[in-house]
PDB file of N, CA and C in Angstrom:
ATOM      1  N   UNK A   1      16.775   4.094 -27.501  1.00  0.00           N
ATOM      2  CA  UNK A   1      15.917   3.013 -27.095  1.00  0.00           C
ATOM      3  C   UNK A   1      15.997   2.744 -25.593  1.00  0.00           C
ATOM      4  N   UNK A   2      16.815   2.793 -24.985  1.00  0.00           N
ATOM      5  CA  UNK A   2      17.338   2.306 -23.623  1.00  0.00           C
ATOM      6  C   UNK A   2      16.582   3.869 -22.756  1.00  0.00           C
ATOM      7  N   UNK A   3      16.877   5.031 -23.583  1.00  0.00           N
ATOM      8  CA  UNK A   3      15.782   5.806 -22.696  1.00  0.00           C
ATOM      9  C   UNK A   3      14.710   5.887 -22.295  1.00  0.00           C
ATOM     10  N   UNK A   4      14.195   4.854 -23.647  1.00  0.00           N
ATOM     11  CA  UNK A   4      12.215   4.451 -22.918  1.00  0.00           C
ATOM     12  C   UNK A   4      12.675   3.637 -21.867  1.00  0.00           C
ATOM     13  N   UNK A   5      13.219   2.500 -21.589  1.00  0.00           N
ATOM     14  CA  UNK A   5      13.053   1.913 -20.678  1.00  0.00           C
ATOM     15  C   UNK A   5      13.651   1.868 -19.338  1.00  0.00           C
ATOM     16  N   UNK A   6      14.436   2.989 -19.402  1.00  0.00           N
ATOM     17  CA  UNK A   6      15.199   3.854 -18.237  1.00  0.00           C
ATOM     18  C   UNK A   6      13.570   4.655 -18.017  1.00  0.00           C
ATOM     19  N   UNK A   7      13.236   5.507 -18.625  1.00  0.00           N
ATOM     20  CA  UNK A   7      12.080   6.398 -17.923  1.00  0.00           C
ATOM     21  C   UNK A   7      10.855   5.765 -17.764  1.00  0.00           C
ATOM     22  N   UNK A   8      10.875   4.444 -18.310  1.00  0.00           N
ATOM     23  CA  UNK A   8       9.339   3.704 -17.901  1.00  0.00           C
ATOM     24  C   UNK A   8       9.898   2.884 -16.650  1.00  0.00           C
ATOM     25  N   UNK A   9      10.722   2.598 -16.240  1.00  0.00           N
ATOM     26  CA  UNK A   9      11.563   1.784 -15.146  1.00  0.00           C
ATOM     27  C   UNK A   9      11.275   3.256 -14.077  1.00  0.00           C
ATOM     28  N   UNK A  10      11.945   4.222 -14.091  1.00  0.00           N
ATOM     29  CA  UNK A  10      11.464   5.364 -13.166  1.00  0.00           C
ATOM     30  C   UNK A  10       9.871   5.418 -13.088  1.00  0.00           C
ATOM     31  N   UNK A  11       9.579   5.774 -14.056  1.00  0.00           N
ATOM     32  CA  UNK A  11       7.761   6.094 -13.757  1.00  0.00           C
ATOM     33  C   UNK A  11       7.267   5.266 -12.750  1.00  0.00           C
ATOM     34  N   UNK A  12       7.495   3.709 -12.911  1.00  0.00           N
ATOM     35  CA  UNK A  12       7.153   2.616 -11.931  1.00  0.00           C
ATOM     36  C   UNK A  12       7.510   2.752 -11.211  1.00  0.00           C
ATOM     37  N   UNK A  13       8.724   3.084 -10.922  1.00  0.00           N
ATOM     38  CA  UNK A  13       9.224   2.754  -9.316  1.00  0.00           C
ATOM     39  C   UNK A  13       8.783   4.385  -8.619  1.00  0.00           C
ATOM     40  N   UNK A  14       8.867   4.693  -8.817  1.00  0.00           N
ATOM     41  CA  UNK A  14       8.409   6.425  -8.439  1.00  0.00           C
ATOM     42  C   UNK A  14       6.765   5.961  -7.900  1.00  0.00           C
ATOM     43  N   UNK A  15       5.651   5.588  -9.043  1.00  0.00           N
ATOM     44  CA  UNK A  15       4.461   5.476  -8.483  1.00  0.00           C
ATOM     45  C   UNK A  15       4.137   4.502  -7.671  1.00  0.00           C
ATOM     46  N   UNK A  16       4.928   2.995  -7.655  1.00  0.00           N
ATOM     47  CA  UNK A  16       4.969   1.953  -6.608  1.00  0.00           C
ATOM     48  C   UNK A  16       5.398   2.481  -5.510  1.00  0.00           C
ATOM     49  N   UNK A  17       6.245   3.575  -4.913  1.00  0.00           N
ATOM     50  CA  UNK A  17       6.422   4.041  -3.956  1.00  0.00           C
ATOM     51  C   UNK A  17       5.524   5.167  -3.356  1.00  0.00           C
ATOM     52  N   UNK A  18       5.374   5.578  -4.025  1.00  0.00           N
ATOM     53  CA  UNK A  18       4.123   6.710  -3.830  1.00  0.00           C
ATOM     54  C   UNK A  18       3.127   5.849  -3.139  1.00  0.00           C
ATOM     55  N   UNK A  19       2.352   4.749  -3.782  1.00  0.00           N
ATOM     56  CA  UNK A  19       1.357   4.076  -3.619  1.00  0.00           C
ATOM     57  C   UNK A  19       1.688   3.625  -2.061  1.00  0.00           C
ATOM     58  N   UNK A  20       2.813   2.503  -1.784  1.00  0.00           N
ATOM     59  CA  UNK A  20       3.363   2.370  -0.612  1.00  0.00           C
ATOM     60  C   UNK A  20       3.362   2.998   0.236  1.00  0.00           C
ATOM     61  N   UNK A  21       3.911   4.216  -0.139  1.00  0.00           N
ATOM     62  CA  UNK A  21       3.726   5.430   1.122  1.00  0.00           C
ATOM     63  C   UNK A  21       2.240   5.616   1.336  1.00  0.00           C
ATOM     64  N   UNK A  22       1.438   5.628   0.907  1.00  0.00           N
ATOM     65  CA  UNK A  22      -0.340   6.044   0.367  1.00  0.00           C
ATOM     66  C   UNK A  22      -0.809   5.077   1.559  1.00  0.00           C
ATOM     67  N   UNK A  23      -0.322   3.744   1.451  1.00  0.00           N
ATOM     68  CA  UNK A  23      -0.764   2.465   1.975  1.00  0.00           C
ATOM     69  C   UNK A  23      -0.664   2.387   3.308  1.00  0.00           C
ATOM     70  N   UNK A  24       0.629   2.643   3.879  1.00  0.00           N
ATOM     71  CA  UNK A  24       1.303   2.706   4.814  1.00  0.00           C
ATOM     72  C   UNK A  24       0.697   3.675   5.679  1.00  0.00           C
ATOM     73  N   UNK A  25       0.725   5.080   5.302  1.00  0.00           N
ATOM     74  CA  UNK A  25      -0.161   6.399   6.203  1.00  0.00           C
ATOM     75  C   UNK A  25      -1.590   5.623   5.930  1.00  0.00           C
ATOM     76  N   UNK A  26      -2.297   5.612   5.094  1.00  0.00           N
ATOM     77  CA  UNK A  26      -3.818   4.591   5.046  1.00  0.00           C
ATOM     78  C   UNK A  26      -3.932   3.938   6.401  1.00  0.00           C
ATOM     79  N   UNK A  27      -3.359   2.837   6.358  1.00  0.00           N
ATOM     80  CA  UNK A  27      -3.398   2.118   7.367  1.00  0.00           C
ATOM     81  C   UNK A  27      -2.681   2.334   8.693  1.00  0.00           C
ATOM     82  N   UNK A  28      -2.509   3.342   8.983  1.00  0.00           N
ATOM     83  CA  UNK A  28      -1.318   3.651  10.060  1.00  0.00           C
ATOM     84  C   UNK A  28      -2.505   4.565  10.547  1.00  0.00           C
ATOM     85  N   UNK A  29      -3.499   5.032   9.741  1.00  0.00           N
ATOM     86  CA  UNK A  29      -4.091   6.356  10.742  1.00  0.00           C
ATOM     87  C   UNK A  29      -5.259   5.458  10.287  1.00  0.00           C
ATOM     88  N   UNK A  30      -6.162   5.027   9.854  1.00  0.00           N
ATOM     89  CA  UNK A  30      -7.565   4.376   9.634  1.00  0.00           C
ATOM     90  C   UNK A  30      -8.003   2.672  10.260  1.00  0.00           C
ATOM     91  N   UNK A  31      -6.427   2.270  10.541  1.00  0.00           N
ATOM     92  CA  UNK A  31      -7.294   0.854  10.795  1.00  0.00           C
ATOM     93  C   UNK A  31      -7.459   0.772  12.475  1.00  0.00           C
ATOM     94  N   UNK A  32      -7.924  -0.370  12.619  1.00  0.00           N
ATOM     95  CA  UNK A  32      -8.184  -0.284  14.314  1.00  0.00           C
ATOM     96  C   UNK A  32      -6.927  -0.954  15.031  1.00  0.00           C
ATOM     97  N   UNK A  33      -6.874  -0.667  16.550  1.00  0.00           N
ATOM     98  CA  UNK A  33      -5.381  -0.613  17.145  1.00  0.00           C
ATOM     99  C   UNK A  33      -5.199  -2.020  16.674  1.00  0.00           C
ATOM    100  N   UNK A  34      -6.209  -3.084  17.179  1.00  0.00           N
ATOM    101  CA  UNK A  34      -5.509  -4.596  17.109  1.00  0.00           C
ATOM    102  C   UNK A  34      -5.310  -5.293  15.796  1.00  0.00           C
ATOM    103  N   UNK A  35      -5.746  -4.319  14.627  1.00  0.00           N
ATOM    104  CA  UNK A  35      -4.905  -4.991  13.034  1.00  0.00           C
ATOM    105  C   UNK A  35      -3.704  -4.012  13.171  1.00  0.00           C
ATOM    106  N   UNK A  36      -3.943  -2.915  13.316  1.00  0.00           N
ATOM    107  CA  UNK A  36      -3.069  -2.030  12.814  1.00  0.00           C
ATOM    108  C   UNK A  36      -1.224  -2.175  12.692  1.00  0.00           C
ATOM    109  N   UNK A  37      -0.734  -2.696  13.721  1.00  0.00           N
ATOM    110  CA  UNK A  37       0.508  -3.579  13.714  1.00  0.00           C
ATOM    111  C   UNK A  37       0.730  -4.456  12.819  1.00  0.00           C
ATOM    112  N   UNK A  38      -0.181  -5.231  12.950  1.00  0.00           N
ATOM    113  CA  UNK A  38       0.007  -6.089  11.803  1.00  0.00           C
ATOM    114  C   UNK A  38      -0.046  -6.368  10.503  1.00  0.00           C
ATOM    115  N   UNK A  39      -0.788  -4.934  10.237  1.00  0.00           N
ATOM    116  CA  UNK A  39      -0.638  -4.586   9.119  1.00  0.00           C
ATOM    117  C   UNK A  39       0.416  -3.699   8.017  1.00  0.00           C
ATOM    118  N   UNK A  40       0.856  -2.876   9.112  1.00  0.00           N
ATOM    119  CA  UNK A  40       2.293  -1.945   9.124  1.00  0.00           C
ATOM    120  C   UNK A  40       3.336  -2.854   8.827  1.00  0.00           C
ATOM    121  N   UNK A  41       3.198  -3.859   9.605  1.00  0.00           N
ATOM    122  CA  UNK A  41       4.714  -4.714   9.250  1.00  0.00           C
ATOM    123  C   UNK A  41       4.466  -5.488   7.943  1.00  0.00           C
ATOM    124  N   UNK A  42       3.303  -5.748   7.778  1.00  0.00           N
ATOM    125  CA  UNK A  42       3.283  -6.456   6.383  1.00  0.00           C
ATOM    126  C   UNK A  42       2.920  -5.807   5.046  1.00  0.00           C
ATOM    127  N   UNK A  43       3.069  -4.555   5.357  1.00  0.00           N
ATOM    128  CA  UNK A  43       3.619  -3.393   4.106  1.00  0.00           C
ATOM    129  C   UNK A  43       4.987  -3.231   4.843  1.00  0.00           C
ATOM    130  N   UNK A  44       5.594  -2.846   5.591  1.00  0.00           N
ATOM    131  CA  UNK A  44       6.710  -2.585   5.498  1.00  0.00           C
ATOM    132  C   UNK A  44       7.856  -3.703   5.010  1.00  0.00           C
ATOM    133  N   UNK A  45       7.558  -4.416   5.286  1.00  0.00           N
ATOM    134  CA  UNK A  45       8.230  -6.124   4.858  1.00  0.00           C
ATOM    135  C   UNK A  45       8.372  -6.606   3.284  1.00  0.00           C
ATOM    136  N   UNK A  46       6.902  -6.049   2.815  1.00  0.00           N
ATOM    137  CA  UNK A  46       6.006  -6.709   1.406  1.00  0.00           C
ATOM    138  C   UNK A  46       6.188  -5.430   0.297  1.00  0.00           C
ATOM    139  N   UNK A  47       6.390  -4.403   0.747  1.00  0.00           N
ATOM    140  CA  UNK A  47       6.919  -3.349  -0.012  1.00  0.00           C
ATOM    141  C   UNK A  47       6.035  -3.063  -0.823  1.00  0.00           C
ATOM    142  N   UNK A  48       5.766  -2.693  -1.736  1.00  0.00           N
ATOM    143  CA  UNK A  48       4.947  -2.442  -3.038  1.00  0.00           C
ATOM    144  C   UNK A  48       3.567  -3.703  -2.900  1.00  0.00           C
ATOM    145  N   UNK A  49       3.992  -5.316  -2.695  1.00  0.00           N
ATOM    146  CA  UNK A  49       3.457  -6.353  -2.927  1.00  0.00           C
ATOM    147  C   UNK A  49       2.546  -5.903  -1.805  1.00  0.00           C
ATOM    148  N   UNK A  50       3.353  -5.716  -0.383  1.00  0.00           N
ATOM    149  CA  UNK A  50       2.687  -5.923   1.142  1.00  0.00           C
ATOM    150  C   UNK A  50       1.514  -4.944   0.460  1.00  0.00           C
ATOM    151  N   UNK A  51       1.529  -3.845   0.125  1.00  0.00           N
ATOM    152  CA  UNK A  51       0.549  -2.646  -0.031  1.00  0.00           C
ATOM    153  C   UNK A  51      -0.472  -2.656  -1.327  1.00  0.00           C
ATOM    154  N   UNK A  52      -0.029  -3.372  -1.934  1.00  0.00           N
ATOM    155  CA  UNK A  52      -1.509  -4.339  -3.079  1.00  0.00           C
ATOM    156  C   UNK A  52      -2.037  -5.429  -2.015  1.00  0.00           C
ATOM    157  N   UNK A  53      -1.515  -5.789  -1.352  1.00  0.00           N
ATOM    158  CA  UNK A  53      -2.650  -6.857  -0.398  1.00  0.00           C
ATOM    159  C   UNK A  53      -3.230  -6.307   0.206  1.00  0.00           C
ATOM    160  N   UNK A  54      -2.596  -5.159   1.114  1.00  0.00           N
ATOM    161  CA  UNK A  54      -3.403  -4.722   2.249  1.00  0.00           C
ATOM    162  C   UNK A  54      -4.615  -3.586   1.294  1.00  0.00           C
ATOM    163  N   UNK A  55      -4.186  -2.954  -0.044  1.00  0.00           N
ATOM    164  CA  UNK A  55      -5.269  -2.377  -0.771  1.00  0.00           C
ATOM    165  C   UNK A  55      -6.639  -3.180  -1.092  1.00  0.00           C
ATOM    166  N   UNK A  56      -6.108  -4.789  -1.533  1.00  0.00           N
ATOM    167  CA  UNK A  56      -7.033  -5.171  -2.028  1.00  0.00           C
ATOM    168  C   UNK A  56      -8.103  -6.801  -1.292  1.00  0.00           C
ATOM    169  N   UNK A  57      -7.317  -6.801  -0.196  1.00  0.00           N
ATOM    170  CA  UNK A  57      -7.927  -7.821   0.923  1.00  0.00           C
ATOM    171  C   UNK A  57      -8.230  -7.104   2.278  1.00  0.00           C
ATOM    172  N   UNK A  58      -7.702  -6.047   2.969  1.00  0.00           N
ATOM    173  CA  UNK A  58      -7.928  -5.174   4.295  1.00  0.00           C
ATOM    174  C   UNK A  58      -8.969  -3.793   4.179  1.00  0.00           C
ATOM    175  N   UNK A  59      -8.434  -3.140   3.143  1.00  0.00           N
ATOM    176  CA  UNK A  59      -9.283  -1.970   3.301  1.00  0.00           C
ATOM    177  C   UNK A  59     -10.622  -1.928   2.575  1.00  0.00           C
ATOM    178  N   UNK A  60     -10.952  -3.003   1.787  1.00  0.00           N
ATOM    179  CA  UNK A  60     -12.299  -3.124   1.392  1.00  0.00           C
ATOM    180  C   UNK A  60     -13.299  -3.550   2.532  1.00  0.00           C
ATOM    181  N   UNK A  61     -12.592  -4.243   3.192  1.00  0.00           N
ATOM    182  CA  UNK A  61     -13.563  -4.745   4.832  1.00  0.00           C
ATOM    183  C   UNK A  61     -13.528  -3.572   5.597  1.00  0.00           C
ATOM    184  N   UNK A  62     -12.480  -2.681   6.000  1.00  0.00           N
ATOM    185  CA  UNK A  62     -12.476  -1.746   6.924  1.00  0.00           C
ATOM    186  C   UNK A  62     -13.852  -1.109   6.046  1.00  0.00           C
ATOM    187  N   UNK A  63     -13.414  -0.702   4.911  1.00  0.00           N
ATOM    188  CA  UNK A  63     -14.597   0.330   4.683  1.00  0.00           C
ATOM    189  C   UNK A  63     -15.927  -0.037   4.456  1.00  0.00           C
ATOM    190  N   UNK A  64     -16.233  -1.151   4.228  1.00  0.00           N
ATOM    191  CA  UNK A  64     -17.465  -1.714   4.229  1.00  0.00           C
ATOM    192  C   UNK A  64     -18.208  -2.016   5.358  1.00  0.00           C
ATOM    193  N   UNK A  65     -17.510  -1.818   6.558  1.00  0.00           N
ATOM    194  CA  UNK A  65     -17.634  -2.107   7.646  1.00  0.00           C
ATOM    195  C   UNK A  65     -17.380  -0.423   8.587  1.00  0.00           C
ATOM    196  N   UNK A  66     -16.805   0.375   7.859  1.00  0.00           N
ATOM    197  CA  UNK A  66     -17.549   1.804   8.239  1.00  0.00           C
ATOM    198  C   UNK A  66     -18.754   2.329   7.949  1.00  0.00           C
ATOM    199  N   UNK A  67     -19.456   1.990   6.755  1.00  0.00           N
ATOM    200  CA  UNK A  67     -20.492   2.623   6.184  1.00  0.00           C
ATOM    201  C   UNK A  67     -21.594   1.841   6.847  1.00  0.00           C
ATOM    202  N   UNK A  68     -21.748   1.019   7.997  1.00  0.00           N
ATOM    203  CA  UNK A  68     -22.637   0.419   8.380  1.00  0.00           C
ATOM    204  C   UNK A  68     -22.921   1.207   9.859  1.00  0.00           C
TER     205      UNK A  68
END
């Protein structure tokens, strides 16, 4: 029993980091110079959390605001 939740405890933390890392290069090479700091530190700070915000409040504007 304790092995499901040893390997579902890995699966998560494995893809929350993945994602993080995802987030982090995302925004490190796509946003513009004067967010871009400030956005780095608040994934690097916010960890997993910082990089669901900046997924789901920052990069919907960047890109909506490329396609124009």
């Amino acid at each position: 029993m304790w092995e499901i939740f040893i390997t579902i405890f890995i699966v998560l933390g494995t893809a929350g980091t993945i994602f993080w890392i995802y987030m982090l290069i995302d925004c490190s090479t796509k946003e513009p110079d004067e967010d871009k700091m400030m956005w780095i530190i608040i994934i690097l700070a916010g960890n997993w959390i910082g990089a669901l915000v900046y997924y789901y409040y920052q990069r919907p504007k960047r890109l909506a605001g490329s396609q124009k």
